[in-house]
PDB file of N, CA and C in Angstrom:
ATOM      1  N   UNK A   1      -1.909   4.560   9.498  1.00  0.00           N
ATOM      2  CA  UNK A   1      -2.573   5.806   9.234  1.00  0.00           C
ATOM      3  C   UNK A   1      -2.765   5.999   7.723  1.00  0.00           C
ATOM      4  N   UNK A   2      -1.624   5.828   7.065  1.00  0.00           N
ATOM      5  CA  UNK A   2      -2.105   5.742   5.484  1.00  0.00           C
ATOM      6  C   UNK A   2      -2.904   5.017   5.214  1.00  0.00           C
ATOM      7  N   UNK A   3      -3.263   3.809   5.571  1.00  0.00           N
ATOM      8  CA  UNK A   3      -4.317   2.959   5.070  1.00  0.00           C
ATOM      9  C   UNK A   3      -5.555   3.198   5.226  1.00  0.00           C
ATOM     10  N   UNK A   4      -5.920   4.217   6.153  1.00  0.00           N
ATOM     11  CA  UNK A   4      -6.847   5.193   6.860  1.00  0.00           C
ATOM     12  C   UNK A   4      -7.130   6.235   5.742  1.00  0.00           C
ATOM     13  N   UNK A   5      -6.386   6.907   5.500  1.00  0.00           N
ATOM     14  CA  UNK A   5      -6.136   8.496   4.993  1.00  0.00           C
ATOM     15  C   UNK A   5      -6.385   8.122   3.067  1.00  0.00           C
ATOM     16  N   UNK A   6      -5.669   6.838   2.836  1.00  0.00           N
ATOM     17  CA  UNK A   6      -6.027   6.447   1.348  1.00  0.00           C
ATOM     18  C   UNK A   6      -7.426   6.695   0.550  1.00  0.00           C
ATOM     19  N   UNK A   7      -8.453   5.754   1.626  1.00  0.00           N
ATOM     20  CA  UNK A   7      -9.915   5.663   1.157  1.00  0.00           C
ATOM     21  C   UNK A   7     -10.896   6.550   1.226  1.00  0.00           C
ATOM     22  N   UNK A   8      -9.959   7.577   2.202  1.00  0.00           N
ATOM     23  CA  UNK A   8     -10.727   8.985   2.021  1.00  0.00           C
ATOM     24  C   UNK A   8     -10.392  10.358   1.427  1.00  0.00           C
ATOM     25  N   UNK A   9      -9.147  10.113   0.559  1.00  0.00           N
ATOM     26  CA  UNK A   9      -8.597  10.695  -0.223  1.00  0.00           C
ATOM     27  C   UNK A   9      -8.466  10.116  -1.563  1.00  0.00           C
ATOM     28  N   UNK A  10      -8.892   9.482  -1.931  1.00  0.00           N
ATOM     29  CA  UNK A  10      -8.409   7.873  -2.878  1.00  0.00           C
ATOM     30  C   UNK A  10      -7.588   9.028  -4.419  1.00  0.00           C
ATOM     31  N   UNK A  11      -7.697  10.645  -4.849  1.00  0.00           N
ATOM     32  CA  UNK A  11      -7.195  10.700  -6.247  1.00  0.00           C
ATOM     33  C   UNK A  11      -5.940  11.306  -5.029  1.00  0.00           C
ATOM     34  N   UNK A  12      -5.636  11.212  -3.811  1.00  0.00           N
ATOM     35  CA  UNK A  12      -4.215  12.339  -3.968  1.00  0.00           C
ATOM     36  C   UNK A  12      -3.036  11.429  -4.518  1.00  0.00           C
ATOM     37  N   UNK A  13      -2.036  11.843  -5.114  1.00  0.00           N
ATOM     38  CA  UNK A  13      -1.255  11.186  -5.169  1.00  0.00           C
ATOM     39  C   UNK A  13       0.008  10.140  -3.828  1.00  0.00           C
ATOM     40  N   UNK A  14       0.686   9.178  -3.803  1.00  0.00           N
ATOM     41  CA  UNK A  14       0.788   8.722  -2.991  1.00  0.00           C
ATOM     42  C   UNK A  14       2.247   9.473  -2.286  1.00  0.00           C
ATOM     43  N   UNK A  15       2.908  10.537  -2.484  1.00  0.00           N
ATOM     44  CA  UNK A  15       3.568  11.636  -2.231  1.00  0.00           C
ATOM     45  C   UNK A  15       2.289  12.087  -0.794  1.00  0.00           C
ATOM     46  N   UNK A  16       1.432  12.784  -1.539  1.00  0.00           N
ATOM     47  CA  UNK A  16       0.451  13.883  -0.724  1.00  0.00           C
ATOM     48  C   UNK A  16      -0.478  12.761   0.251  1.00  0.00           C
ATOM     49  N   UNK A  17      -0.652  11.147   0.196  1.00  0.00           N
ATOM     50  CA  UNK A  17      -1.049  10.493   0.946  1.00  0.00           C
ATOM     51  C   UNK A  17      -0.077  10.418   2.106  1.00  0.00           C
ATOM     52  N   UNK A  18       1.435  10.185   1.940  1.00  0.00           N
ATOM     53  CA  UNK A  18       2.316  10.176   3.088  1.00  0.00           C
ATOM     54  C   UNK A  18       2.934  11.254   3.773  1.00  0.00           C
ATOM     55  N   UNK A  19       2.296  12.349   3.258  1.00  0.00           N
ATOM     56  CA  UNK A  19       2.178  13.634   3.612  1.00  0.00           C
ATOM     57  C   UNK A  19       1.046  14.138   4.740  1.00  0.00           C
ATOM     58  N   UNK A  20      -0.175  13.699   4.335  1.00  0.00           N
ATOM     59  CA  UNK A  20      -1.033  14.005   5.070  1.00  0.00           C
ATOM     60  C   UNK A  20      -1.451  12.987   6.198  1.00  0.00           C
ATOM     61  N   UNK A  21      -1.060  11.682   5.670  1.00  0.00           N
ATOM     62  CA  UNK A  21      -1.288  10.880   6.694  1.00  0.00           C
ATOM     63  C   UNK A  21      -0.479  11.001   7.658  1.00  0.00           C
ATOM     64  N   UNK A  22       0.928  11.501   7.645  1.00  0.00           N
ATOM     65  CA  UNK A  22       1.680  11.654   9.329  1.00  0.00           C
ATOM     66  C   UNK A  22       1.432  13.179   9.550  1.00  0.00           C
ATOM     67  N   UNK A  23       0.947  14.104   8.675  1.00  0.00           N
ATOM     68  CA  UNK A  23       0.465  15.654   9.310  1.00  0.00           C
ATOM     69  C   UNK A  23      -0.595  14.774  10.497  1.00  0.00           C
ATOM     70  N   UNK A  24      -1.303  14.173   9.948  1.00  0.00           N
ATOM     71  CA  UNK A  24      -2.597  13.763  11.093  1.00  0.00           C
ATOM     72  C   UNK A  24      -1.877  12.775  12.115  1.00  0.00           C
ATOM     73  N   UNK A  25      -1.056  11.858  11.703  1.00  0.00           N
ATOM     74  CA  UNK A  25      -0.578  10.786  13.128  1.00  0.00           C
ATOM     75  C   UNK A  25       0.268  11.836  13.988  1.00  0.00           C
ATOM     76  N   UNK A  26       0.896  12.977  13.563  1.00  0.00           N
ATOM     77  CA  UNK A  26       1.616  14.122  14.400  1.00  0.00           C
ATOM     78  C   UNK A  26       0.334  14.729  15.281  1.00  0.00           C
ATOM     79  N   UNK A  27      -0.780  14.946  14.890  1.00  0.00           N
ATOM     80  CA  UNK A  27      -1.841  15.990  15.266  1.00  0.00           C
ATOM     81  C   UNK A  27      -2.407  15.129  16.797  1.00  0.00           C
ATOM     82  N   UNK A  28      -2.643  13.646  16.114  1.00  0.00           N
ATOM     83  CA  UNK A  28      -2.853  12.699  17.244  1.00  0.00           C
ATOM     84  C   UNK A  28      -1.889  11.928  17.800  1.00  0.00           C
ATOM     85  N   UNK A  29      -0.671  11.795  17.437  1.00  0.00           N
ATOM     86  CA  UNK A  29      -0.134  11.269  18.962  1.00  0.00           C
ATOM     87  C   UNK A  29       1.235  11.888  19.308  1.00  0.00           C
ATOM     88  N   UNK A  30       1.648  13.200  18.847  1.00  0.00           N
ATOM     89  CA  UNK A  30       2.803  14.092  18.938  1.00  0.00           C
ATOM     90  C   UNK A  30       2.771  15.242  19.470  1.00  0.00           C
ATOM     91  N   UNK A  31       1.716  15.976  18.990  1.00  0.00           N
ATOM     92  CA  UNK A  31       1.498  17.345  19.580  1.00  0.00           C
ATOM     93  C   UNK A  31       0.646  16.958  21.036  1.00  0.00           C
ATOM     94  N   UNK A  32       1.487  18.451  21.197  1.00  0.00           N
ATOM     95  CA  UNK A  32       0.673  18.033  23.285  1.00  0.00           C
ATOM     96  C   UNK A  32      -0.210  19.552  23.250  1.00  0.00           C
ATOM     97  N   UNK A  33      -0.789  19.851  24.501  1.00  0.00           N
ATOM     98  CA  UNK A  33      -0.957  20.777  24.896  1.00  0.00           C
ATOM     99  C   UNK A  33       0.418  21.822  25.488  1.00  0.00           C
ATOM    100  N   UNK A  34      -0.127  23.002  25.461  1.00  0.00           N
ATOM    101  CA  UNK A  34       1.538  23.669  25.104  1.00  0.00           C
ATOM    102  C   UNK A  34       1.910  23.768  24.130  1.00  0.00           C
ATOM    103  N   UNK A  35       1.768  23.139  22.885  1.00  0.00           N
ATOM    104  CA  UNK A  35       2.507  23.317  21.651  1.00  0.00           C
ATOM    105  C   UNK A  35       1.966  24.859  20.643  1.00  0.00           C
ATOM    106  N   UNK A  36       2.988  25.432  20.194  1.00  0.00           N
ATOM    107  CA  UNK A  36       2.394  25.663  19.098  1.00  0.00           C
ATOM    108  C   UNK A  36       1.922  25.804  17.691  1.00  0.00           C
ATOM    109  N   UNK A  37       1.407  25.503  16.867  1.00  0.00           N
ATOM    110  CA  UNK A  37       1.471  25.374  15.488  1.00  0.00           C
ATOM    111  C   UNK A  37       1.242  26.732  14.914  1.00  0.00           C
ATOM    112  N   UNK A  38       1.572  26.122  13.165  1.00  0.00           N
ATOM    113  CA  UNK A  38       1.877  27.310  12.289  1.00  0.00           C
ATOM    114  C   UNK A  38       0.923  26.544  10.712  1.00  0.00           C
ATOM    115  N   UNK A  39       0.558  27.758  10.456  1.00  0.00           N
ATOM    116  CA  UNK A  39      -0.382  27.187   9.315  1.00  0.00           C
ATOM    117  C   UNK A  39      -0.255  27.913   7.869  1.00  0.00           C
ATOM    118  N   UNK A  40       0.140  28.026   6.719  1.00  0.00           N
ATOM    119  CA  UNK A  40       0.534  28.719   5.717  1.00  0.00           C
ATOM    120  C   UNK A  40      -0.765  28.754   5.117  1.00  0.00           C
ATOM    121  N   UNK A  41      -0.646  30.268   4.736  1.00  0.00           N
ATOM    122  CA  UNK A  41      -1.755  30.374   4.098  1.00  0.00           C
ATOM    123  C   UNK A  41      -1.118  30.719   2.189  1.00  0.00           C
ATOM    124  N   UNK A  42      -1.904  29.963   1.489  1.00  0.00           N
ATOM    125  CA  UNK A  42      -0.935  30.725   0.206  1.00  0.00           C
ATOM    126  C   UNK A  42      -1.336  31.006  -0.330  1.00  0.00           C
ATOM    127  N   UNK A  43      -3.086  31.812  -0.197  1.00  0.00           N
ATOM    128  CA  UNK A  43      -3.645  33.010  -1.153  1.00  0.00           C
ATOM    129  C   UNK A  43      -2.901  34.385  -0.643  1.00  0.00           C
ATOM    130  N   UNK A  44      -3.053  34.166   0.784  1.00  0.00           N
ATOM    131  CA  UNK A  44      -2.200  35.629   1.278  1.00  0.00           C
ATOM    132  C   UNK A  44      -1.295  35.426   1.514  1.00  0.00           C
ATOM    133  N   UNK A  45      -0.148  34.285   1.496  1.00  0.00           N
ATOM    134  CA  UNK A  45       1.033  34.330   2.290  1.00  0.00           C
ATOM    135  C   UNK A  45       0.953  34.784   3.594  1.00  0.00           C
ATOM    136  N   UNK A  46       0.082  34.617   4.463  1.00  0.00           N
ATOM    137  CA  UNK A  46       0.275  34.706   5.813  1.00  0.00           C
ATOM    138  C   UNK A  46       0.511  33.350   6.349  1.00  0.00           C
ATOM    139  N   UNK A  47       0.929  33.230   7.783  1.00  0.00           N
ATOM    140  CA  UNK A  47       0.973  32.140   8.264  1.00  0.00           C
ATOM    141  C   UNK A  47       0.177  32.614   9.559  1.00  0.00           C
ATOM    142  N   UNK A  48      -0.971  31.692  10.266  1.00  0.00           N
ATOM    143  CA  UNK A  48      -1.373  31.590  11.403  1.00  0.00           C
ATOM    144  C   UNK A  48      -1.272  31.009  12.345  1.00  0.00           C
ATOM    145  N   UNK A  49      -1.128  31.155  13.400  1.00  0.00           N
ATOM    146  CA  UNK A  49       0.020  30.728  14.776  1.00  0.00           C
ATOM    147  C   UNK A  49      -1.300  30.609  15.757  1.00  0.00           C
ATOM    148  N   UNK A  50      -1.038  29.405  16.715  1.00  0.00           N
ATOM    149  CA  UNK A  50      -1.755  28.877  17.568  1.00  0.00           C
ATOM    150  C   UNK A  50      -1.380  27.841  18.223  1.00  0.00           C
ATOM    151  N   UNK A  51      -2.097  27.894  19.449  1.00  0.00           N
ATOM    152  CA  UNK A  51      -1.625  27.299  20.661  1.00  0.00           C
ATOM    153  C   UNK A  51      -2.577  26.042  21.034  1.00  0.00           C
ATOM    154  N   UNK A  52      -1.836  24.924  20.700  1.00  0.00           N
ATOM    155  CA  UNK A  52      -2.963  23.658  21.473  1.00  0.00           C
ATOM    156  C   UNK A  52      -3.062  23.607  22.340  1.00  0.00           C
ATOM    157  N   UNK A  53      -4.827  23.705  23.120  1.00  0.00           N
ATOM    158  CA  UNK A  53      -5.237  24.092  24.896  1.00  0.00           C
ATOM    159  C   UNK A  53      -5.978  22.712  25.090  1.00  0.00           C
ATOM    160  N   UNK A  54      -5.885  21.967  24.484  1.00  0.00           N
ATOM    161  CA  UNK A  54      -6.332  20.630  24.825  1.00  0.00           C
ATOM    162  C   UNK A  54      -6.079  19.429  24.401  1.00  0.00           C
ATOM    163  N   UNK A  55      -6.271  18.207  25.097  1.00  0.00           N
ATOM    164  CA  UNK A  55      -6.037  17.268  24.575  1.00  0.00           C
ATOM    165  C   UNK A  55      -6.491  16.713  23.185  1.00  0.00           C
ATOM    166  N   UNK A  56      -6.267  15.475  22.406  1.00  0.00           N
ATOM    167  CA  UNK A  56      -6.435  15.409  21.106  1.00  0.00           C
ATOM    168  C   UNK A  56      -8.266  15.150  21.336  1.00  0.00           C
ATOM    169  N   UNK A  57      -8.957  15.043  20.057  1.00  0.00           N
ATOM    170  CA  UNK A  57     -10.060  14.850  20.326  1.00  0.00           C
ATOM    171  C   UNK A  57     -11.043  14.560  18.969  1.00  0.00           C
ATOM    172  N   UNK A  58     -11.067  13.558  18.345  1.00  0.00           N
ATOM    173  CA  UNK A  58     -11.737  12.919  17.009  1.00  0.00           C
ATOM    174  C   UNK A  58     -13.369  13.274  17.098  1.00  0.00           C
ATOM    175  N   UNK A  59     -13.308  14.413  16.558  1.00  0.00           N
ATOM    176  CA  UNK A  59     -14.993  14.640  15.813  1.00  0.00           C
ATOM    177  C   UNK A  59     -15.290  14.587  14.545  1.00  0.00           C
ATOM    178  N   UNK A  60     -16.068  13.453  14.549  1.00  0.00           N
ATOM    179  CA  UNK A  60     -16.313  13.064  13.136  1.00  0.00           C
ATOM    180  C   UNK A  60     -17.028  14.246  12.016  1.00  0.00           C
ATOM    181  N   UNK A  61     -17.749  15.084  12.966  1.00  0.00           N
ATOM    182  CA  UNK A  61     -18.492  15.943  12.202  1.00  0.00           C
ATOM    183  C   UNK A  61     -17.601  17.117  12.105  1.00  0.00           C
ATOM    184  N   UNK A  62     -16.916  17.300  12.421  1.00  0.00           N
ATOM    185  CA  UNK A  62     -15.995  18.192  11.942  1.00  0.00           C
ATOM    186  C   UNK A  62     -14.935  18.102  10.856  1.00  0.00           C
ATOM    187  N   UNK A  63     -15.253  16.627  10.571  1.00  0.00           N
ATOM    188  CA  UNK A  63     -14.462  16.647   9.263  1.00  0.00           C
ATOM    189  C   UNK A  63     -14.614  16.966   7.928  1.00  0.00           C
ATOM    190  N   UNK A  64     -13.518  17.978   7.352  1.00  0.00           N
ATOM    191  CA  UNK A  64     -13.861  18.273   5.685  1.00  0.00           C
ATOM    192  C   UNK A  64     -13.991  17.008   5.017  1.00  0.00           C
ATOM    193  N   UNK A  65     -14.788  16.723   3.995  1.00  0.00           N
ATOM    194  CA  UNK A  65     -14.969  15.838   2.989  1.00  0.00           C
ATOM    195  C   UNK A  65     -14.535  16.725   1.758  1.00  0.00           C
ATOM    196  N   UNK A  66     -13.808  17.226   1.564  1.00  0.00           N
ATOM    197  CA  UNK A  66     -13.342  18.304   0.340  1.00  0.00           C
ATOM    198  C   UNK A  66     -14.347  18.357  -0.746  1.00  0.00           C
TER     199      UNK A  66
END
């Protein structure tokens, strides 16, 4: 997954590469339906809470390119 996550991130540092690359291998092969996640927000300090209702599902066009 890092070797994945590198070439499309190529300035994060390699801290925030092994960071984000198992946030995403968790997203696809850990979390189930039933689960729920938590998301920090840190302009407002809120956190947003939600429930995965489906299986995993790779759309390319839905991906940020930052």
């Amino acid at each position: 997954m890092k070797n994945k996550y590198h070439p499309a991130y190529p300035d994060d540092s390699e801290p925030k590469i092994w960071v984000g690359a198992g946030q995403l291998y968790r997203f696809a092969h850990v979390i189930q339906k039933g689960d729920f996640v938590l998301t920090p927000l840190k302009i407002s300090r809120e956190v947003l809470i939600g429930e995965v209702i489906s299986d995993y599902e790779f759309n390319p066009e839905a991906v940020s390119k930052r």
